[in-house]
Protein backbone atom coordinates (compact mmCIF):
# COMPACT_ATOMS: atom_id res chain seq x y z
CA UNK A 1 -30.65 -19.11 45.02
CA UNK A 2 -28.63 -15.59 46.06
CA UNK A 3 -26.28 -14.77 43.71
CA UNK A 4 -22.51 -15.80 44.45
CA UNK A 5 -20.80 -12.46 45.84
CA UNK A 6 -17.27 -12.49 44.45
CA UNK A 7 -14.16 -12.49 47.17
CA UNK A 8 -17.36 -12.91 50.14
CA UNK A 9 -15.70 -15.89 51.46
CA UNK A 10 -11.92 -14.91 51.64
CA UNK A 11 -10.06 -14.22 54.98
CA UNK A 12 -8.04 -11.25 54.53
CA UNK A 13 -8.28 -8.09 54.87
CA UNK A 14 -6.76 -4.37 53.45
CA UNK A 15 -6.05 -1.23 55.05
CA UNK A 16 -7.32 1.19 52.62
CA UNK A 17 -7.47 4.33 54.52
CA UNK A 18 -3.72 5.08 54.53
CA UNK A 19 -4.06 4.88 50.64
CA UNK A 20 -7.06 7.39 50.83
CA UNK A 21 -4.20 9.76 52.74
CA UNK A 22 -1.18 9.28 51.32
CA UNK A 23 -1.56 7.31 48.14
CA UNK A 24 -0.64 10.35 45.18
CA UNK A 25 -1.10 13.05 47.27
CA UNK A 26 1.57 15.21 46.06
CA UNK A 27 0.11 14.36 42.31
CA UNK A 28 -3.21 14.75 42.90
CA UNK A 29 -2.42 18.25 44.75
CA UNK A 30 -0.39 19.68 41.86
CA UNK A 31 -2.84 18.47 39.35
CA UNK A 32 -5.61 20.50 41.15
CA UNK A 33 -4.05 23.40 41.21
CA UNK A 34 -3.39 23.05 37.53
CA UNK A 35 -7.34 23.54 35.96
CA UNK A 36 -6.75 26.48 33.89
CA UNK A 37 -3.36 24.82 32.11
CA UNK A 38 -5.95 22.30 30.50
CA UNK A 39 -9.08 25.03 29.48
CA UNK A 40 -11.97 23.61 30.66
CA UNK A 41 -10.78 20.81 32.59
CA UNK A 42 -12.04 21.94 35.72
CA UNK A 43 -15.53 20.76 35.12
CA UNK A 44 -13.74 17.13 34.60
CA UNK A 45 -12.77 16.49 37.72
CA UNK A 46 -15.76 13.99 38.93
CA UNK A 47 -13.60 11.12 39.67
CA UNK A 48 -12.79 9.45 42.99
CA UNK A 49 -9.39 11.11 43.91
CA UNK A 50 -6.50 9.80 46.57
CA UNK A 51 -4.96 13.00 48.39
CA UNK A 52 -8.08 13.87 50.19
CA UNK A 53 -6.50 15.21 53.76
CA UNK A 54 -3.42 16.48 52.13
CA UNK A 55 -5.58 18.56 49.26
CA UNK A 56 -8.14 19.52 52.56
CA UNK A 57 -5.05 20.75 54.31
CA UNK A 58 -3.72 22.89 51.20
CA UNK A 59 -7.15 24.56 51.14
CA UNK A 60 -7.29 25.37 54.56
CA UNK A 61 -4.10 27.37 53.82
CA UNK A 62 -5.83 29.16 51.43
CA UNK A 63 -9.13 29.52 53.38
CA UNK A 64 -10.18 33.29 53.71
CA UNK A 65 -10.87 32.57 57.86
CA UNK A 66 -8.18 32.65 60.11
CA UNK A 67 -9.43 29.89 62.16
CA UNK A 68 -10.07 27.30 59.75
CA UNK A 69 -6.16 27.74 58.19
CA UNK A 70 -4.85 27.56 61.88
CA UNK A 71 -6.24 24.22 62.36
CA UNK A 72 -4.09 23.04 59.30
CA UNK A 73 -1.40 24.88 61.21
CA UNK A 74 -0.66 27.91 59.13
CA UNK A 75 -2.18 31.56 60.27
CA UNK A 76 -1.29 32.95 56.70
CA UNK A 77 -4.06 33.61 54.43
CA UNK A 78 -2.66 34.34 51.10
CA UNK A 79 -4.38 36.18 48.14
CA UNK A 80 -3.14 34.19 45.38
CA UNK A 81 -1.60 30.33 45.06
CA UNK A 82 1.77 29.71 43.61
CA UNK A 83 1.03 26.84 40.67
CA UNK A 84 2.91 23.88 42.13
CA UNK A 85 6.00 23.86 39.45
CA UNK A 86 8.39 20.96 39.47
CA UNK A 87 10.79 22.48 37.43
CA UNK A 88 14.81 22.41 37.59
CA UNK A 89 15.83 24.31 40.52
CA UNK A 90 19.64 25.92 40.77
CA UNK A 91 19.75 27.87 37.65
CA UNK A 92 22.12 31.08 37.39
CA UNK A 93 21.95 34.12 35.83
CA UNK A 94 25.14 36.75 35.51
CA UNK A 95 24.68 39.97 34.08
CA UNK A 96 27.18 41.53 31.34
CA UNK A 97 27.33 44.78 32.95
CA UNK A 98 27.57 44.73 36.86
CA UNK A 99 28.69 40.62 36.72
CA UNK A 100 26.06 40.35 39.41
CA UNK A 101 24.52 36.91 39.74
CA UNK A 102 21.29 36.00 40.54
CA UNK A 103 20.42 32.77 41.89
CA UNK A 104 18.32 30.83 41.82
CA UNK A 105 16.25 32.12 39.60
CA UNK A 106 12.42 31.72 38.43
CA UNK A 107 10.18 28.80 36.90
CA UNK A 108 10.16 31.15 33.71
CA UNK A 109 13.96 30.68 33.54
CA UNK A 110 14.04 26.59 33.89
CA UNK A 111 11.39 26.69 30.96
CA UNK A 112 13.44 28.74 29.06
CA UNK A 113 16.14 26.25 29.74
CA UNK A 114 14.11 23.44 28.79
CA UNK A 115 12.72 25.15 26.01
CA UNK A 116 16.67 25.39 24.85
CA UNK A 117 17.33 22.21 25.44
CA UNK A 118 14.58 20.89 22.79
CA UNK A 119 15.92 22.87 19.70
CA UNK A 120 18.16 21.34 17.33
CA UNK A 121 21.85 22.61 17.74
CA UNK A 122 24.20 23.79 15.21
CA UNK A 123 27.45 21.68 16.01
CA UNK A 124 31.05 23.86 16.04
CA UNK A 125 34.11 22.53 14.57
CA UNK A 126 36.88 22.20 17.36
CA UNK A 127 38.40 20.28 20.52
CA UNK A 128 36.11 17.75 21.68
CA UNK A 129 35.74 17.27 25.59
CA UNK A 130 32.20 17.96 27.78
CA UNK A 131 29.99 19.67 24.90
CA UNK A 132 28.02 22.58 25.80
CA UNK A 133 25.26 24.35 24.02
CA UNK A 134 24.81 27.74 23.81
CA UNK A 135 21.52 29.27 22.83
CA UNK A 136 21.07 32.94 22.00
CA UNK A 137 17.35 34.88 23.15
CA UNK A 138 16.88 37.73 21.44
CA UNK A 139 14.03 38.94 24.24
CA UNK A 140 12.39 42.29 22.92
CA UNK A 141 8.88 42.27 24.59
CA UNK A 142 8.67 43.72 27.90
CA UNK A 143 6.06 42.25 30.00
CA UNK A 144 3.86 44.22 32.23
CA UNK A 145 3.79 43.68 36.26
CA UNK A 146 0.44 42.23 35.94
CA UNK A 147 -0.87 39.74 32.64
CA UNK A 148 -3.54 37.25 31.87
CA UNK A 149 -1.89 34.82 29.30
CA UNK A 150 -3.67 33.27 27.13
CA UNK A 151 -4.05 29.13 27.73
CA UNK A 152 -4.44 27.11 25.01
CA UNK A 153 -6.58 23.72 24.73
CA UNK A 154 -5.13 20.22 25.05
CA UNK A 155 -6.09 16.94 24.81
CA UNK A 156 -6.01 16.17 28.72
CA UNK A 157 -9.46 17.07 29.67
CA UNK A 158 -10.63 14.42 27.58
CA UNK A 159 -8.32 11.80 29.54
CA UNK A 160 -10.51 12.92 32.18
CA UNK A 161 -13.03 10.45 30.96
CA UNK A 162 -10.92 7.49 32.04
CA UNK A 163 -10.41 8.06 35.77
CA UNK A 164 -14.52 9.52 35.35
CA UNK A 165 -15.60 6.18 33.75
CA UNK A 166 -13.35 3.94 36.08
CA UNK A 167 -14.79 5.79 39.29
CA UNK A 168 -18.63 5.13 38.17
CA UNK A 169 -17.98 1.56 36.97
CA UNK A 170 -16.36 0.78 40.35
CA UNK A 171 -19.27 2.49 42.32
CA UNK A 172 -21.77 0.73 40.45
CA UNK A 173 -19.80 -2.88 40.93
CA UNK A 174 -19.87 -2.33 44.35
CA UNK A 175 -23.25 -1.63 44.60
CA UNK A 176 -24.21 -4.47 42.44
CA UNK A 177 -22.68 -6.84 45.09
CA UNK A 178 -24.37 -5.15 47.60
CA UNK A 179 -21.67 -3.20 49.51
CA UNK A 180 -23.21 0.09 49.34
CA UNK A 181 -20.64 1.33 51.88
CA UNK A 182 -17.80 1.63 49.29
CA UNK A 183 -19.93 2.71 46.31
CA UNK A 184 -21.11 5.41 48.82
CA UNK A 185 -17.50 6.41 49.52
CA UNK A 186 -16.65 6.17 45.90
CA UNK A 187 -19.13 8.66 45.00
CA UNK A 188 -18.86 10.84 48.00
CA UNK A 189 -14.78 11.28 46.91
CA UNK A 190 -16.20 12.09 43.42
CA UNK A 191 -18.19 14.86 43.90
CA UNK A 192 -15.81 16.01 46.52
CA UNK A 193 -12.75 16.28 44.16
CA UNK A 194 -15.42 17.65 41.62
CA UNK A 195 -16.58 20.34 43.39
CA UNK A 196 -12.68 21.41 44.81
CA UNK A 197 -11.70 21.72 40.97
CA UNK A 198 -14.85 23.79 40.00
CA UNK A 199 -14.00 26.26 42.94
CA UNK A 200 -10.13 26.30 42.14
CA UNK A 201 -11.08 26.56 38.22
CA UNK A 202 -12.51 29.77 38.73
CA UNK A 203 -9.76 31.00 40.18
CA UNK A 204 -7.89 33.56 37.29
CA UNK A 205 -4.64 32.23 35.85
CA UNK A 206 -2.02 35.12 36.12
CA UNK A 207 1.46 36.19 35.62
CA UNK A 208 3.22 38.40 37.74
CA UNK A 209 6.77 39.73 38.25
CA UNK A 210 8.42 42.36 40.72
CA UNK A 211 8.93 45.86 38.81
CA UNK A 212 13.20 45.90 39.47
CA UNK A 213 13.82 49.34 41.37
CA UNK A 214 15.36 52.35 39.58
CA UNK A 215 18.54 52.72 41.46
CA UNK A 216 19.22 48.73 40.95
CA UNK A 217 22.37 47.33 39.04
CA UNK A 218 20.86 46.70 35.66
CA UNK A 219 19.89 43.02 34.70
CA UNK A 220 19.97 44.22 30.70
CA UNK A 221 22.05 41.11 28.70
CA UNK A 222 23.37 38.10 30.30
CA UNK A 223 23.31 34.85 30.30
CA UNK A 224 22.02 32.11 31.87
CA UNK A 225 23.33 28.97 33.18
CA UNK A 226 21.80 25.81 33.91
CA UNK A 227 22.86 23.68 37.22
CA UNK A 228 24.80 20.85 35.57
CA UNK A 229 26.76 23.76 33.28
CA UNK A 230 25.79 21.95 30.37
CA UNK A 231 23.60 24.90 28.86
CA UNK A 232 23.54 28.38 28.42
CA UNK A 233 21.20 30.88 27.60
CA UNK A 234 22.41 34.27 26.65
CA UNK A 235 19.86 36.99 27.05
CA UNK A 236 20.03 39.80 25.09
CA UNK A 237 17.24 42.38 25.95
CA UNK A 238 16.26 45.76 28.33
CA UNK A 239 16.42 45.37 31.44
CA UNK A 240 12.32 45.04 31.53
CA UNK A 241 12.69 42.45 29.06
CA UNK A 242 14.95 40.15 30.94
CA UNK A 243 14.28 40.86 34.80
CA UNK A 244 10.76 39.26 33.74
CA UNK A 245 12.39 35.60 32.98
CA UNK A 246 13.92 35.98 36.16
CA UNK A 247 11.63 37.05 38.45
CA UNK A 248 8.46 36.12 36.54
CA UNK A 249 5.94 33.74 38.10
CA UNK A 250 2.84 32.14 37.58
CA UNK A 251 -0.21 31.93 40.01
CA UNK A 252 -3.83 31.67 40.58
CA UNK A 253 -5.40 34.43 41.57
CA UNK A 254 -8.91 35.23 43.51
CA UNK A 255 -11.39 37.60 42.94
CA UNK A 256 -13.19 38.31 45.91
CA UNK A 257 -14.14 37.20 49.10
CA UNK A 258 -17.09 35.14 48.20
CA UNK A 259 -14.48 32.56 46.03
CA UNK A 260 -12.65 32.27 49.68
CA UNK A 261 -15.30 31.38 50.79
CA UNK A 262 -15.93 28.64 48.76
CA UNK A 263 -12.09 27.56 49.51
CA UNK A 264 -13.21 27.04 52.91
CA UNK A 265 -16.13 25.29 52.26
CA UNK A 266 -14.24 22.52 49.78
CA UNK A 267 -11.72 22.46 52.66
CA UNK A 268 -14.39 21.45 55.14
CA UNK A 269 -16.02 19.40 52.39
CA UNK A 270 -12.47 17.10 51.40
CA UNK A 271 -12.03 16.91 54.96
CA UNK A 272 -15.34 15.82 55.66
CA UNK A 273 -14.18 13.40 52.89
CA UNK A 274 -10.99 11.78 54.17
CA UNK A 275 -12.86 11.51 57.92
CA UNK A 276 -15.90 9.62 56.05
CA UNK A 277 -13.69 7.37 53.91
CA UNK A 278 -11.44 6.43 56.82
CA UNK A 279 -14.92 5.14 58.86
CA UNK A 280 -16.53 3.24 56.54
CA UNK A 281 -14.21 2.23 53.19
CA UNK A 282 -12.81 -0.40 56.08
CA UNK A 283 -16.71 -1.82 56.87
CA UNK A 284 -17.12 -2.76 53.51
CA UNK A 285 -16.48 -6.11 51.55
CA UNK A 286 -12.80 -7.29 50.17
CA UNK A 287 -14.36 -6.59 46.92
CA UNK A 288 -15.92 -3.26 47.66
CA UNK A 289 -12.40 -2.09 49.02
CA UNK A 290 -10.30 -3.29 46.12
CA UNK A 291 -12.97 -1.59 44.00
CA UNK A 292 -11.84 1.40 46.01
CA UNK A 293 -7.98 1.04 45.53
CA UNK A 294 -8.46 0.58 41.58
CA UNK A 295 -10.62 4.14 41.30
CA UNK A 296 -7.67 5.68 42.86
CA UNK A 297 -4.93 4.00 41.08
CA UNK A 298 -6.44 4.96 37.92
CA UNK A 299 -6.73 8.78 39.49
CA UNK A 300 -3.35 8.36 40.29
CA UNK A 301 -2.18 7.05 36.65
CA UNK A 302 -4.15 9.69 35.59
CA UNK A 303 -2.56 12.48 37.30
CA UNK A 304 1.26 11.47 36.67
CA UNK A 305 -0.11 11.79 33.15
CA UNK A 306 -0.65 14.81 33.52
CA UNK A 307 2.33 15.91 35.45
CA UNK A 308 4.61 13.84 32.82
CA UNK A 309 3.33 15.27 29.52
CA UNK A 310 1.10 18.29 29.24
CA UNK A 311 1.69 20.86 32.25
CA UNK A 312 5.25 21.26 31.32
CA UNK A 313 4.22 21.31 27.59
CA UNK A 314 1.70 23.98 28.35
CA UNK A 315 3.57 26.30 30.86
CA UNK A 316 6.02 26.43 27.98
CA UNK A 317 3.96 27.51 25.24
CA UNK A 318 2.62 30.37 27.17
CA UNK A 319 6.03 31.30 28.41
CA UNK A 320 7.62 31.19 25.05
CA UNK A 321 4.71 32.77 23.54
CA UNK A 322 2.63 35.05 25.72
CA UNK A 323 5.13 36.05 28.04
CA UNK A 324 8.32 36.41 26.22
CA UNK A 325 6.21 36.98 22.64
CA UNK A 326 8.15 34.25 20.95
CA UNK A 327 11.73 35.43 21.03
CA UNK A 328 14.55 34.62 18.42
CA UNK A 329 16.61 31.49 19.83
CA UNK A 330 19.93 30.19 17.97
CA UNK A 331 21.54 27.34 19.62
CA UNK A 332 25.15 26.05 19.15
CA UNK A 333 26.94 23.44 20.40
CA UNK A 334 30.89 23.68 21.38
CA UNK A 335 33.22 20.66 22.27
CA UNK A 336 34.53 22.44 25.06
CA UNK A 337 33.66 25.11 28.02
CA UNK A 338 36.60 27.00 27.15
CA UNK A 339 35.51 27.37 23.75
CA UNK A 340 31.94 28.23 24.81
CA UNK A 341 32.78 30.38 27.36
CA UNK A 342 34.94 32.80 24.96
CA UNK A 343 31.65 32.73 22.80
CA UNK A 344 29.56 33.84 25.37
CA UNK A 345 32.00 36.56 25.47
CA UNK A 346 32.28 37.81 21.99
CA UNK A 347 28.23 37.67 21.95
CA UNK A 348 27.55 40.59 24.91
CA UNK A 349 31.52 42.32 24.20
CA UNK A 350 29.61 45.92 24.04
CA UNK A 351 27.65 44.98 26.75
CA UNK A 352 30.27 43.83 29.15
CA UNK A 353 32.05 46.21 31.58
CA UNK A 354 34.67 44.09 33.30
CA UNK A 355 35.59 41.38 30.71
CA UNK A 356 37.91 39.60 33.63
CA UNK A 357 35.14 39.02 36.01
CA UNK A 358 32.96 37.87 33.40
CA UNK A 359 35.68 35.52 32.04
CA UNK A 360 36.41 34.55 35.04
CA UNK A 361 33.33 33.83 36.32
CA UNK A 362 32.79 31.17 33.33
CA UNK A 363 36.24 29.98 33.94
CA UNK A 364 37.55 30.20 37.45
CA UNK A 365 40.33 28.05 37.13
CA UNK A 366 43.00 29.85 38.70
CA UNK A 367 46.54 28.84 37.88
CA UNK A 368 49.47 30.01 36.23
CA UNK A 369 48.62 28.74 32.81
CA UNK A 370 44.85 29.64 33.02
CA UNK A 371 45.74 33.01 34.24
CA UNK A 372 47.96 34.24 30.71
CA UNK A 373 45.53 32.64 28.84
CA UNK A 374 42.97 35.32 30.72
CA UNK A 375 45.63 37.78 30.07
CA UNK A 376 45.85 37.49 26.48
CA UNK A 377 42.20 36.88 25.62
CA UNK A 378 40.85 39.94 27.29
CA UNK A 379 43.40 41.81 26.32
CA UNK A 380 42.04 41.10 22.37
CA UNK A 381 38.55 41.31 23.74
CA UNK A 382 38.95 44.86 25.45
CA UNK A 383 40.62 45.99 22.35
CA UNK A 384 37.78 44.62 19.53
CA UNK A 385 40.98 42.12 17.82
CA UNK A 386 40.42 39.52 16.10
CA UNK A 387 41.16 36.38 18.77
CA UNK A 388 45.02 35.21 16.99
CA UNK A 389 48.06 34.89 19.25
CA UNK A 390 50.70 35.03 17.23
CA UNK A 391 52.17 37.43 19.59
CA UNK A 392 52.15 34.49 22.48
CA UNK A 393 55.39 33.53 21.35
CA UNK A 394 57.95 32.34 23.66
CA UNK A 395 59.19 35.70 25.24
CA UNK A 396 55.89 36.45 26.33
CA UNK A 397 55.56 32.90 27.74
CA UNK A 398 59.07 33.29 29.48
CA UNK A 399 57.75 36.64 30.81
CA UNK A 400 54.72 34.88 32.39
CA UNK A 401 56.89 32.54 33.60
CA UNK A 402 55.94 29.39 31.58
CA UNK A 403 58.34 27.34 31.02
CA UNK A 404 57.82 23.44 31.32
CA UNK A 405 56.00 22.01 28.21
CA UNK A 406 52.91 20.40 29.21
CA UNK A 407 52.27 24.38 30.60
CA UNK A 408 53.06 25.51 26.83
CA UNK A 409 51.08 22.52 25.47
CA UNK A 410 48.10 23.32 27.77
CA UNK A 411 48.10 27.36 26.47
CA UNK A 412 48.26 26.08 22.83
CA UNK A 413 45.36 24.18 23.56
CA UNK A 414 43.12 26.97 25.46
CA UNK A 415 44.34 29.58 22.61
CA UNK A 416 43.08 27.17 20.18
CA UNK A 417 39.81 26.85 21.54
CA UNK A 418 39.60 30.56 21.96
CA UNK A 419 40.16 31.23 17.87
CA UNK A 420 37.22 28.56 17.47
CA UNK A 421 35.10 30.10 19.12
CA UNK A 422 35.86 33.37 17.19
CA UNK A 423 35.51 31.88 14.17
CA UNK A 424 32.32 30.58 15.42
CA UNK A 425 31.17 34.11 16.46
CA UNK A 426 32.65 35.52 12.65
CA UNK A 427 30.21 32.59 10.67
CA UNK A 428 27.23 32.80 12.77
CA UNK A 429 26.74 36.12 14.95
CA UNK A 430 29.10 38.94 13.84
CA UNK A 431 26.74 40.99 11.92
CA UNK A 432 23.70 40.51 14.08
């Protein structure tokens, strides 16, 4: 008697190919590009992988022969391949000296951010409305143009053997039922995506950022902002020390010739891929095809894995440590903006050459009240005194035309938070 073929009899039926295309692509892509962020992951990438035409299409891009990368649409041939980051976007920098802003800034910066973000804060006595931290980087390397970080081991490669075992179990289950078809096109997308991340994992894992010009507004101490205004970063360091974080980037980087090469031939090859799977995944049994959905939902698990836990944790480590050669961070947290603001203020006060633009660009409130509160903190800030208003009595306040008492009541309140934040600055910072 034949054996009893599991799902053999059953009526419906699945459209698998559009998974093949579509199903993780963006995951799988990033995760490709990513071999040298895991050591010597690149050698475990023998698993059944969803993505195929859109990874075939990002190689083509790359591909050394003008002909191939047209047919993807795209006439450029690029030398190296920006890692696919998925960092914070919309992150500001503002220099102490010209007030110049520069935005948006690099991936280097939104690690720093996040890097901020995980330390422990020292929390400031004061007024209590939107807290904001403030961490100080002491940055004193100064990276070359051109670097090879180091990349230290993790424990993703061996995570690899999941989506690995799950791809060979469900190529041999579909061959033991006798649909030969999908355990064909199970393997075939294995040593496909195997042989794409051997090529792109000997590919050399740079970082590079553009030498500032001589004649260029310096970019020595500033801070940084994030986009919600929650966080900054002052950076105090050379101008070669801090144009880095902001113009710093990551990338893989070819050697010769012969490795485009073999870009072009794994573009061919995944392409070959996605045309083969789309034939003949949908000829095979119910079974055979579901077999062919789990490999590349586990691939897919797999890869958000991946993306979730140790790329960012990696790109960190070698930004804090190779690239910016473990700086000095302090972090504080203020109750207020107004409070951290001033702060930020007393921190680069040599450094700063128009204090008004800089407050103002922290603080851009603009009316009456906010403006003689400007008044009399920059005046104390231009002049090295200590931040006390007793002299913001009520003649001065007449003769900035203050006169109703939620106006005097708002001023009491913004001087306040400007003393805390001195005293902050006198207990934690003034002789550094």
């Amino acid at each position: 008697m034949a054996p009893l073929l599991p799902l053999r009899s059953t009526t419906f039926s699945l459209d698998v190919s559009s998974l093949a295309v579509f199903l993780g692509a963006d995951a799988a892509l990033a995760v490709m590009m990513l071999p040298h962020l895991h050591s010597q992951r690149k050698w475990w990438g023998w698993y059944n992988c969803p993505g195929s035409y859109q990874i075939a299409k990002r190689y083509g891009e790359l591909a050394r022969f003008r002909f191939w990368s047209a047919l993807f649409g795209s006439a450029k041939v690029p030398a190296e391949l920006a890692l696919e980051l998925s960092s914070a976007a919309g992150s500001t920098f503002t220099a102490a000296w010209s007030s110049i802003a520069v935005s948006p800034t690099s991936h280097l910066a939104a690690m720093l951010l996040q890097e901020c973000r995980d330390l422990t804060a020292t929390v400031v006595a004061g007024r209590q409305t939107a807290p904001v931290d403030v961490t100080i980087a002491d940055l004193r390397r100064e990276p070359s143009p051109l670097e090879y970080p180091r990349v230290p081991s993790t424990y993703s490669r061996w995570m690899a053997a999941c989506p690995i075992a799950a791809t060979l179990s469900a190529s041999i289950a579909c061959a033991i039922n006798r649909d030969f078809s999908c355990a064909a096109m199970i393997l075939v997308g294995a040593i496909c995506h195997g042989l794409a991340c051997l090529v792109m994992g000997n590919a050399r894992f740079v970082y590079r950022h553009d030498t500032p010009s001589e004649h260029a507004p310096t970019l020595a101490h500033g801070w940084l902002e994030s986009q919600n205004s929650r966080s900054i970063v002052i950076l105090r360091g050379s101008d070669r020390a801090v144009a880095p974080v902001l113009r710093g980037r990551f990338s893989l980087q070819f050697q010769s010739s012969q490795e485009h090469c073999l870009v072009t031939f794994c573009s061919i090859l995944l392409g070959a891929q996605f045309l083969l799977q789309l034939l003949f995944v949908p000829q095979g049994t119910r079974f055979g095809q579901i077999m062919f959905i789990c490999s590349l939902i586990i691939s897919w698990l797999y890869h958000q894995h991946i993306l979730a836990h140790s790329k960012a944790d990696v790109l960190q480590r070698i930004t804090k440590e190779d690239v910016l050669g473990g700086p000095t961070l302090r972090k504080l947290r203020f109750g207020s903006r107004t409070t951290a603001a001033v702060f930020v203020l007393l921190v680069l006060r040599p450094e700063i050459r128009d204090m008004r633009t800089c407050l103002a660009s922290l603080l851009p409130s603009d009316t009456l009240v906010w403006q003689s509160w400007r008044d009399a903190v920059v005046s104390r800030l231009e002049s090295g005194k200590p931040l006390w208003f007793e002299g913001c009595d009520g003649e001065w306040r007449r003769m900035k035309g203050l006169s109703s008492g939620d106006d005097n009541m708002l001023l009491d309140t913004l001087l306040g938070d400007a003393s805390t934040a001195y005293i902050a600055f006198a207990e934690h910072l003034a002789k550094t």
